[in-house]
Every structure is written in structure tokens, then in C-alpha cells.
PDB file of N, CA and C in Angstrom:
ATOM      1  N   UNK A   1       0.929  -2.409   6.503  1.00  0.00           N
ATOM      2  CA  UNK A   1       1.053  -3.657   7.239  1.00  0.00           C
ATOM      3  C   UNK A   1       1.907  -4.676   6.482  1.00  0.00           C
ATOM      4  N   UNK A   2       1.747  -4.920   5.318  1.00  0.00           N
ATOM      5  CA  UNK A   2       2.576  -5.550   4.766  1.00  0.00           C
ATOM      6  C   UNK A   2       3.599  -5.323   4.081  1.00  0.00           C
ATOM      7  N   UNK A   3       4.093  -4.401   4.707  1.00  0.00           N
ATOM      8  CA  UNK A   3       5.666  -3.923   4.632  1.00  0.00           C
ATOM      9  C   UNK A   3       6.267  -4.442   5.417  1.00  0.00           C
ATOM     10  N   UNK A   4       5.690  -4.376   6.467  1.00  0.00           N
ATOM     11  CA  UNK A   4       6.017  -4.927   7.838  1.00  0.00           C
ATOM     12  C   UNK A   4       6.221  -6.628   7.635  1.00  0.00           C
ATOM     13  N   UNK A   5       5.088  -6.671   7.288  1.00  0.00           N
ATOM     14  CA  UNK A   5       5.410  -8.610   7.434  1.00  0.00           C
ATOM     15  C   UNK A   5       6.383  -8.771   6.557  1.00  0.00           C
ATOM     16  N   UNK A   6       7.042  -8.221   5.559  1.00  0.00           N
ATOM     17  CA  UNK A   6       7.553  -8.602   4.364  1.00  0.00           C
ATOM     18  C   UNK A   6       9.172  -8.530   5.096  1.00  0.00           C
ATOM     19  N   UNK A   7       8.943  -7.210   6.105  1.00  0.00           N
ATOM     20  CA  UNK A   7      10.292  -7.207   7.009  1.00  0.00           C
ATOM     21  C   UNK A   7      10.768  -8.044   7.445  1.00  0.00           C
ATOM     22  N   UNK A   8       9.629  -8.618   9.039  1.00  0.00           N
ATOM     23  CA  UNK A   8       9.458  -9.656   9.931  1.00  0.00           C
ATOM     24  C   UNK A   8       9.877 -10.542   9.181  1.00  0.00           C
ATOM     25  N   UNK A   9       9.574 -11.169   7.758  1.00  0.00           N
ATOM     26  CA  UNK A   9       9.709 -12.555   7.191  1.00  0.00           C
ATOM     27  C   UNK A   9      11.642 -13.527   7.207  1.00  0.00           C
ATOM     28  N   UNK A  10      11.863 -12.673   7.653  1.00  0.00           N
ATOM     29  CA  UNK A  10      13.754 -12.939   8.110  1.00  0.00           C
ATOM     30  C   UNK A  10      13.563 -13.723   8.660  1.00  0.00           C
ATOM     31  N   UNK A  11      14.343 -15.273   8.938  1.00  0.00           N
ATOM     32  CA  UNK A  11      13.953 -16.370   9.872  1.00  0.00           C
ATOM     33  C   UNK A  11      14.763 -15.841  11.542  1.00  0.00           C
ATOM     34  N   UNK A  12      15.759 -14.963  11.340  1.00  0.00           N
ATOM     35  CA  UNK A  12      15.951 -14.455  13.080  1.00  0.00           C
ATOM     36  C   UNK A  12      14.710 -13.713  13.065  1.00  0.00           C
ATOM     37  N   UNK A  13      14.117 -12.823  12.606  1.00  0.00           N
ATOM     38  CA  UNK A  13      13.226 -11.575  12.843  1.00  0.00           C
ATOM     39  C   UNK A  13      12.244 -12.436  13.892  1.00  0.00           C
ATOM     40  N   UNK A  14      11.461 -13.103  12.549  1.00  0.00           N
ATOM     41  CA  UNK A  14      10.409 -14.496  12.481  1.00  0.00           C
ATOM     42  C   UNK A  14      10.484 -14.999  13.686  1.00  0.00           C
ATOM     43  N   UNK A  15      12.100 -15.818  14.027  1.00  0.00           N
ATOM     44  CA  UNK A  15      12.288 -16.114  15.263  1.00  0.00           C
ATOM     45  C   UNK A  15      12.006 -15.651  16.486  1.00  0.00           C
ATOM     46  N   UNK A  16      12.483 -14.361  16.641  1.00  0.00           N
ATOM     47  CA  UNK A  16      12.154 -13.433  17.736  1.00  0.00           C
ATOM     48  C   UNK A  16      11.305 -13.220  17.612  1.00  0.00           C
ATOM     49  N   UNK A  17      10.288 -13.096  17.196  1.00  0.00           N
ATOM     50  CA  UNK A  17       8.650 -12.634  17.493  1.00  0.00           C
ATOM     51  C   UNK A  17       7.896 -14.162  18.107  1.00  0.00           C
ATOM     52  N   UNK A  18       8.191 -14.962  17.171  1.00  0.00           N
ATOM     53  CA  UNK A  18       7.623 -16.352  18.054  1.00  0.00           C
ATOM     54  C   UNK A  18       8.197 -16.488  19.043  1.00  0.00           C
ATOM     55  N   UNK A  19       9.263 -16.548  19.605  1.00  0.00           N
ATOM     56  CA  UNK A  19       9.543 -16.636  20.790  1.00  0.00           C
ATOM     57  C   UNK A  19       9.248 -15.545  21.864  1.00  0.00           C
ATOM     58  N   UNK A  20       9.021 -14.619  21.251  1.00  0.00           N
ATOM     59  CA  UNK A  20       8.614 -13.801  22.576  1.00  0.00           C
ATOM     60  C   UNK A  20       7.325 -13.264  22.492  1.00  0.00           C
ATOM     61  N   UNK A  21       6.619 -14.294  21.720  1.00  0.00           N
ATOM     62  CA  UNK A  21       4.898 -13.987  21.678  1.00  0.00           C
ATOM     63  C   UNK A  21       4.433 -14.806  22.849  1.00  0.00           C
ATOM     64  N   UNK A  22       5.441 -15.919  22.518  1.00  0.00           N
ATOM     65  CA  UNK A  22       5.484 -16.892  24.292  1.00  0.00           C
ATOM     66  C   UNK A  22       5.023 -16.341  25.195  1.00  0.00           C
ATOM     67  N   UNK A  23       6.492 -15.940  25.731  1.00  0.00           N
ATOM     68  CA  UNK A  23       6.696 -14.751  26.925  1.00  0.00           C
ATOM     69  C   UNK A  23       7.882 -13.818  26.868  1.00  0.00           C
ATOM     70  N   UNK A  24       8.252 -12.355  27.737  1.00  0.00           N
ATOM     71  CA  UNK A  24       9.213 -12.204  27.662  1.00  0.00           C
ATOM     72  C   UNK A  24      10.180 -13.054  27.634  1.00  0.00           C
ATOM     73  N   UNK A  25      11.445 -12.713  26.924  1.00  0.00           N
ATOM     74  CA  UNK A  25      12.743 -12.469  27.361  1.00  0.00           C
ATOM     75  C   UNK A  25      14.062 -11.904  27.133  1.00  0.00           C
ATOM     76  N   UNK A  26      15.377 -12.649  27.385  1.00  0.00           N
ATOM     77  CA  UNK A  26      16.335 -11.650  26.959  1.00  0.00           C
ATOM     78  C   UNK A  26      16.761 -11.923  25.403  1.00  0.00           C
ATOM     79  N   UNK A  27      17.807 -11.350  25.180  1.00  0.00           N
ATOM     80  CA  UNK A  27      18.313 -11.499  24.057  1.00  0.00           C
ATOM     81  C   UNK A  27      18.873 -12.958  24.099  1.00  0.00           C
ATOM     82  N   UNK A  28      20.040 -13.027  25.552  1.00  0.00           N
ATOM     83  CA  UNK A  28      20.389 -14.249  25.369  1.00  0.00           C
ATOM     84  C   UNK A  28      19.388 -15.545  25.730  1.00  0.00           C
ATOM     85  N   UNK A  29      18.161 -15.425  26.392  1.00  0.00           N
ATOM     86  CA  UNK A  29      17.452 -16.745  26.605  1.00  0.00           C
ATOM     87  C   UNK A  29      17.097 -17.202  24.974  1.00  0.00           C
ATOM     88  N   UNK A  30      16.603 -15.961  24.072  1.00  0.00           N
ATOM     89  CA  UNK A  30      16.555 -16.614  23.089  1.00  0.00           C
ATOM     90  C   UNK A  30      17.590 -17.073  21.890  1.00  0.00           C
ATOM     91  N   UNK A  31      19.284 -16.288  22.035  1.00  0.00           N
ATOM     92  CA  UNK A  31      19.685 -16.868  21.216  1.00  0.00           C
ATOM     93  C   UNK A  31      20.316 -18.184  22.049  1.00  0.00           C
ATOM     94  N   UNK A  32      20.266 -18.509  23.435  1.00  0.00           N
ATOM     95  CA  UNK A  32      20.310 -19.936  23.825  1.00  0.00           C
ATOM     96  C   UNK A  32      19.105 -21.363  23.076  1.00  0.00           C
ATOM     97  N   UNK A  33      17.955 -21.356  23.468  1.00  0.00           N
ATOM     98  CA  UNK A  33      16.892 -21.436  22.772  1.00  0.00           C
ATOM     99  C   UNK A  33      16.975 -22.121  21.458  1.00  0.00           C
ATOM    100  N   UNK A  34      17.725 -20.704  20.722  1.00  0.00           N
ATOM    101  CA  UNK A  34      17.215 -21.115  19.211  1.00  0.00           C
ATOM    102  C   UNK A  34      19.051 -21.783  18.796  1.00  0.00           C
ATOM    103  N   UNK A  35      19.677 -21.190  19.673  1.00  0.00           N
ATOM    104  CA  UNK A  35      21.014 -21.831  18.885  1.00  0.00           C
ATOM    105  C   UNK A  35      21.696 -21.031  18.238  1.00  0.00           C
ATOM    106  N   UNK A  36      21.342 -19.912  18.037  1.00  0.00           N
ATOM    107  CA  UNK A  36      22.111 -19.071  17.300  1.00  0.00           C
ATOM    108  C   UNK A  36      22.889 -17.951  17.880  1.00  0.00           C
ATOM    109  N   UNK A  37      23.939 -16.890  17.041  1.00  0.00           N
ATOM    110  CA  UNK A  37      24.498 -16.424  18.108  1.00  0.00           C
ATOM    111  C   UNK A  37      24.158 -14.716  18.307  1.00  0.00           C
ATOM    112  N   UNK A  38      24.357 -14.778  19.570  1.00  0.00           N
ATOM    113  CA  UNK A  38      23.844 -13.477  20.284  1.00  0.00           C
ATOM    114  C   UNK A  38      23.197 -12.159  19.920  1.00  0.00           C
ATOM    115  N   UNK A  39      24.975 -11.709  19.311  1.00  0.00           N
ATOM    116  CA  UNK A  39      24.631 -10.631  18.756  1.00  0.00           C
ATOM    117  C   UNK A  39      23.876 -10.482  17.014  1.00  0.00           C
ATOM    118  N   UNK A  40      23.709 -11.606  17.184  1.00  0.00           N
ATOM    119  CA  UNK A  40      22.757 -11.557  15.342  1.00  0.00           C
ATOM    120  C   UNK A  40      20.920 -11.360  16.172  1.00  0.00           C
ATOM    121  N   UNK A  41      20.579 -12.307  17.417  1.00  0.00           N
ATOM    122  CA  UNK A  41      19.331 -11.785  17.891  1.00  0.00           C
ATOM    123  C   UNK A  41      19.212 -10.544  18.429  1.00  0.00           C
ATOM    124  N   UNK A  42      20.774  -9.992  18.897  1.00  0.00           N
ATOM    125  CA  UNK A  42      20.456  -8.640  19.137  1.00  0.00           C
ATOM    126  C   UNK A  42      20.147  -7.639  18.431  1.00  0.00           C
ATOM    127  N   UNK A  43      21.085  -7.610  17.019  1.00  0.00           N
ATOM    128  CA  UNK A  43      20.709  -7.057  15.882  1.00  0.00           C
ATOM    129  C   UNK A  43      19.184  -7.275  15.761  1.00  0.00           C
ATOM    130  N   UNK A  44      18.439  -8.226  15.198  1.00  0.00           N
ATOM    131  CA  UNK A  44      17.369  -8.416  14.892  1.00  0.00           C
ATOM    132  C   UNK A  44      16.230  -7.949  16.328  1.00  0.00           C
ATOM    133  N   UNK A  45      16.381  -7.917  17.159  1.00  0.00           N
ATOM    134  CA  UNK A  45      15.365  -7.136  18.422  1.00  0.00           C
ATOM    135  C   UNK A  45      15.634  -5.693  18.157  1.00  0.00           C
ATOM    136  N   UNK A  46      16.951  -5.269  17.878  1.00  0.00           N
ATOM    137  CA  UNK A  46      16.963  -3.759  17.807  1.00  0.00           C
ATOM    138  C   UNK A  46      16.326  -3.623  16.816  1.00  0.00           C
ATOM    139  N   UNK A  47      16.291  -3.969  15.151  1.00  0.00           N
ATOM    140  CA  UNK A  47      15.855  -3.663  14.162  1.00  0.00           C
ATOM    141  C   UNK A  47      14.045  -3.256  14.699  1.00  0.00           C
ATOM    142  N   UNK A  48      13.498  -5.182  15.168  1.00  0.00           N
ATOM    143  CA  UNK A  48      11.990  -4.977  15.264  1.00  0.00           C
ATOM    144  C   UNK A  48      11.806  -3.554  16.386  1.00  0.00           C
ATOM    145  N   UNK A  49      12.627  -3.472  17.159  1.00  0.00           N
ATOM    146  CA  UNK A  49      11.912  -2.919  18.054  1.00  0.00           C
ATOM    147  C   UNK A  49      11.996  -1.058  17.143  1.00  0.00           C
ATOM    148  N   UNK A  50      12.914  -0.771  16.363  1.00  0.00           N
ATOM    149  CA  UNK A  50      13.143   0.686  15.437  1.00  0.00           C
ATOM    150  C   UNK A  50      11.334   0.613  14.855  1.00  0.00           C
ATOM    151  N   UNK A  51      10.574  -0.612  14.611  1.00  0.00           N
ATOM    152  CA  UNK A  51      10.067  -0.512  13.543  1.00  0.00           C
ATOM    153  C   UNK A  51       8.424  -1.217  14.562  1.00  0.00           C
ATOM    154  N   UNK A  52       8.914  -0.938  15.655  1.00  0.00           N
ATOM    155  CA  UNK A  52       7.370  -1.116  16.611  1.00  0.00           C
ATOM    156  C   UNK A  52       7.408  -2.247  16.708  1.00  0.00           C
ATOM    157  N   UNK A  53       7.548  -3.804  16.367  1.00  0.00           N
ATOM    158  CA  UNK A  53       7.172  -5.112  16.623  1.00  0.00           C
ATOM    159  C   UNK A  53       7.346  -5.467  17.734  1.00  0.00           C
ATOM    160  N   UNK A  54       8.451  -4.547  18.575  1.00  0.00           N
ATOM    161  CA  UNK A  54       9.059  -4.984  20.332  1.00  0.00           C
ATOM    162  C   UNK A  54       9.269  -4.571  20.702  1.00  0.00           C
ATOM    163  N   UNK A  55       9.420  -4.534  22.278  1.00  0.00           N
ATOM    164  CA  UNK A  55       9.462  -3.303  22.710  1.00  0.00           C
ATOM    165  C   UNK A  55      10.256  -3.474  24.112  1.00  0.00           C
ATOM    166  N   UNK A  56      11.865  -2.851  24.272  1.00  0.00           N
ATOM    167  CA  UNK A  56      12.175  -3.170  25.712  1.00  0.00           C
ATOM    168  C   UNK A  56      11.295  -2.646  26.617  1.00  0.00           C
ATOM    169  N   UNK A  57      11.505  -3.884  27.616  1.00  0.00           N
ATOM    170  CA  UNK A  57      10.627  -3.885  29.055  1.00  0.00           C
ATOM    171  C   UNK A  57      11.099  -2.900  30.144  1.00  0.00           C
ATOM    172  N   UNK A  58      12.524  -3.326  29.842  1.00  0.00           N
ATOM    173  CA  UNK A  58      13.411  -2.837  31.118  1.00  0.00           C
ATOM    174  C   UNK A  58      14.712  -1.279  30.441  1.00  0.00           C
ATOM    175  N   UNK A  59      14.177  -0.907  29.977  1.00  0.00           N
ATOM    176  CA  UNK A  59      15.360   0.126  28.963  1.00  0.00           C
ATOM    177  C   UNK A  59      16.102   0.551  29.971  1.00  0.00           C
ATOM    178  N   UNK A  60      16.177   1.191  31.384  1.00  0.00           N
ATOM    179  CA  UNK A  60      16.983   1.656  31.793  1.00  0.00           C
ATOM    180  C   UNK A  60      18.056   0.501  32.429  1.00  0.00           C
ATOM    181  N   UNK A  61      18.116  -0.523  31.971  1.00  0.00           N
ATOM    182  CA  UNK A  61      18.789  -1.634  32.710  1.00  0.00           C
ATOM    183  C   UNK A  61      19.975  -1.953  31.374  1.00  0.00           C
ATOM    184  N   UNK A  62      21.429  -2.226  31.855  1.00  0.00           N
ATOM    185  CA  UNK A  62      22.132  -1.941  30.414  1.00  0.00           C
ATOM    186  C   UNK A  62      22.677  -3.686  29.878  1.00  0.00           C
ATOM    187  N   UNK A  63      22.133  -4.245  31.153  1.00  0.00           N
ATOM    188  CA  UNK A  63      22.511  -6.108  30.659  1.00  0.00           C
ATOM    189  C   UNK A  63      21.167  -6.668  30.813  1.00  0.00           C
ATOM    190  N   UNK A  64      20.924  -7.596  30.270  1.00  0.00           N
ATOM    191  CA  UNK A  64      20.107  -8.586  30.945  1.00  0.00           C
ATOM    192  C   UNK A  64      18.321  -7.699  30.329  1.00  0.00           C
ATOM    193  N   UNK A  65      18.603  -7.268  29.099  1.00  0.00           N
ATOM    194  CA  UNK A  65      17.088  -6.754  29.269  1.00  0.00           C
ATOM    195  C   UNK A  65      16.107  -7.307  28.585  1.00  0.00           C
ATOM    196  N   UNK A  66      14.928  -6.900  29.052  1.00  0.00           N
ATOM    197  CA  UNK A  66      13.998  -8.166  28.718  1.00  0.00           C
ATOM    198  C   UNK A  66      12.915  -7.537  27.608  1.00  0.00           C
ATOM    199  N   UNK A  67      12.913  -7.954  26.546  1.00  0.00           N
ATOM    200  CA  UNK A  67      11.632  -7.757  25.483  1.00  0.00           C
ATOM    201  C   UNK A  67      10.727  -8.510  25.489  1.00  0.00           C
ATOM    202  N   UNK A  68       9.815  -7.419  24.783  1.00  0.00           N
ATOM    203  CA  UNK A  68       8.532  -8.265  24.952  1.00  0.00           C
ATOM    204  C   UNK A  68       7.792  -8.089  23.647  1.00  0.00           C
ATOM    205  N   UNK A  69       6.879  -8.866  23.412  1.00  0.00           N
ATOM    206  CA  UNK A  69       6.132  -8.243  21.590  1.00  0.00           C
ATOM    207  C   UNK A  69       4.962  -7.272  22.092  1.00  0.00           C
ATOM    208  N   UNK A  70       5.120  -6.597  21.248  1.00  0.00           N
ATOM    209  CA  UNK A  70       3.990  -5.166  21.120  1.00  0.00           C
ATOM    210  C   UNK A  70       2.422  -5.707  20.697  1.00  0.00           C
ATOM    211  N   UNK A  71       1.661  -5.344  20.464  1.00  0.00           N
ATOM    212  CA  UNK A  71       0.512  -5.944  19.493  1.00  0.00           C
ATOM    213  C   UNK A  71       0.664  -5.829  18.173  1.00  0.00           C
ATOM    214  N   UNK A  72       1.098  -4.268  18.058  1.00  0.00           N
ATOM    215  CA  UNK A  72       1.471  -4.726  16.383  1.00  0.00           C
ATOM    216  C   UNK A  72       2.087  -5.470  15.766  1.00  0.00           C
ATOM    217  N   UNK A  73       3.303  -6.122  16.784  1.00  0.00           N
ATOM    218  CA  UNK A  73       4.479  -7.737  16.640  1.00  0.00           C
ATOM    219  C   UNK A  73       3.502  -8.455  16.374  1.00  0.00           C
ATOM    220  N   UNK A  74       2.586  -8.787  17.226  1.00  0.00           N
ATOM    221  CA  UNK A  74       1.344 -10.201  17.452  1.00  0.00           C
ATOM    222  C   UNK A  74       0.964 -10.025  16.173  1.00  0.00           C
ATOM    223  N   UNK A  75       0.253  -8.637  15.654  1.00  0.00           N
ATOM    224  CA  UNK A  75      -0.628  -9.213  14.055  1.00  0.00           C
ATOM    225  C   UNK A  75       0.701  -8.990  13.076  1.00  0.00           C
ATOM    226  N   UNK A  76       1.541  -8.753  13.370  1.00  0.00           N
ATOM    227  CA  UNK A  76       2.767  -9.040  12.519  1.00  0.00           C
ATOM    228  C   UNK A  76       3.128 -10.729  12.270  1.00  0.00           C
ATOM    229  N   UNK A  77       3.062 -11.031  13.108  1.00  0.00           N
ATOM    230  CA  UNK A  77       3.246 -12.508  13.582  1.00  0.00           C
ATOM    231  C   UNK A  77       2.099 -12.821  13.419  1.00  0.00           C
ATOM    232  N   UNK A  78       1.030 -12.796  13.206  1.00  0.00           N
ATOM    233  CA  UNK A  78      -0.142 -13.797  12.713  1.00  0.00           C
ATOM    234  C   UNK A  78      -0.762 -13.443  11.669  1.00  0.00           C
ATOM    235  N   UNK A  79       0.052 -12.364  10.506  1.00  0.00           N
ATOM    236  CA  UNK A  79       0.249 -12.660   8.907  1.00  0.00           C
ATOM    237  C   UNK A  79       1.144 -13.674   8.901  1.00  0.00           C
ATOM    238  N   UNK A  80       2.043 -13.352   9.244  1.00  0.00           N
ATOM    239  CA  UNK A  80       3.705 -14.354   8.249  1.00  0.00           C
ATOM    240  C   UNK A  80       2.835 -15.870   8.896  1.00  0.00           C
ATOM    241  N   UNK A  81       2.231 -16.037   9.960  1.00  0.00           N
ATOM    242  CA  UNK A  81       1.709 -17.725  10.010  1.00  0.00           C
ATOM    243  C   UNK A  81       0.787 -18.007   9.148  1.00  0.00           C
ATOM    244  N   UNK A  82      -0.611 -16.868   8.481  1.00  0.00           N
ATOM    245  CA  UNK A  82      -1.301 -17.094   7.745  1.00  0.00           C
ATOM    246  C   UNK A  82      -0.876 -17.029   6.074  1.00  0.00           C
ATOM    247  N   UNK A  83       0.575 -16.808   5.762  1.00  0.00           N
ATOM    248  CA  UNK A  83       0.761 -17.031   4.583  1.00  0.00           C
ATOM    249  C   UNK A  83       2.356 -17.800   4.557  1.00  0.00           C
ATOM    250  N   UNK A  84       2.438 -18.578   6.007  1.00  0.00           N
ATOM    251  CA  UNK A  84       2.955 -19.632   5.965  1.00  0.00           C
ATOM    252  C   UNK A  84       2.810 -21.037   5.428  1.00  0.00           C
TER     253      UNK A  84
END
């Protein structure tokens, strides 16, 4: 487990998990959102999702797809807040 958080602890990673502990969405709602650019949240959703934290919703769809956090994202995301 705490390999994992030690992963997650990247402030895009970090990012993308809080934001889509919210609710779904795409890559671009959140690098609109956070301000940053695209393909660096895309990078970072592909990474979490190699490593279980996320998980596409819509995989057979090739724009516009929507992630969502896994549970193991959630207690991924509620270490890095408890040793925030």
C-alpha cells in the first residue's frame, strides 16, 4: 500500500485522484479545472490507471473518455490526506 501512496504523492497524480473522487470525468474537464496541460493529466490517468487507482469508464470510446477512481484510488487518496 505504501508504494502506492508514495506513487500517487505526484501533485498531477494527487490531483487526479481528488478530482475524480468528486465525480467522474475526462481528461480534459480536469486539465481545464486544474489549469494544467492536457496531455501531462493524460499521462498521469494512464500511469494511475497501469497501477489500479482508475479506471476508464468508457474504454471502447477513443475521445472524450471518462475516468473514474477505483476503491483502491479512494484509500490511496485517504493515506496521502492522512499524512498530509
Amino acid at each position: 500500500m505504501w508504494e502506492l501512496v508514495s506513487f500517487a504523492h505526484g501533485n498531477l497524480r494527487k490531483l487526479c485522484l481528488e478530482s475524480l473522487n468528486i465525480s467522474p470525468k475526462t481528461p480534459t474537464s480536469i486539465a481545464k479545472a486544474s489549469k494544467e496541460d492536457l496531455p501531462h493529466i493524460s499521462r498521469a490517468l494512464r500511469e494511475l490507471t497501469r497501477k489500479g487507482l482508475v479506471e476508464c469508464l468508457t474504454p471502447n470510446v477513443t475521445k472524450n473518455r471518462i475516468y473514474g477512481i477505483t476503491d483502491k484510488g479512494k484509500e490511496v487518496l485517504k493515506k496521502l490526506e492522512e499524512i498530509a
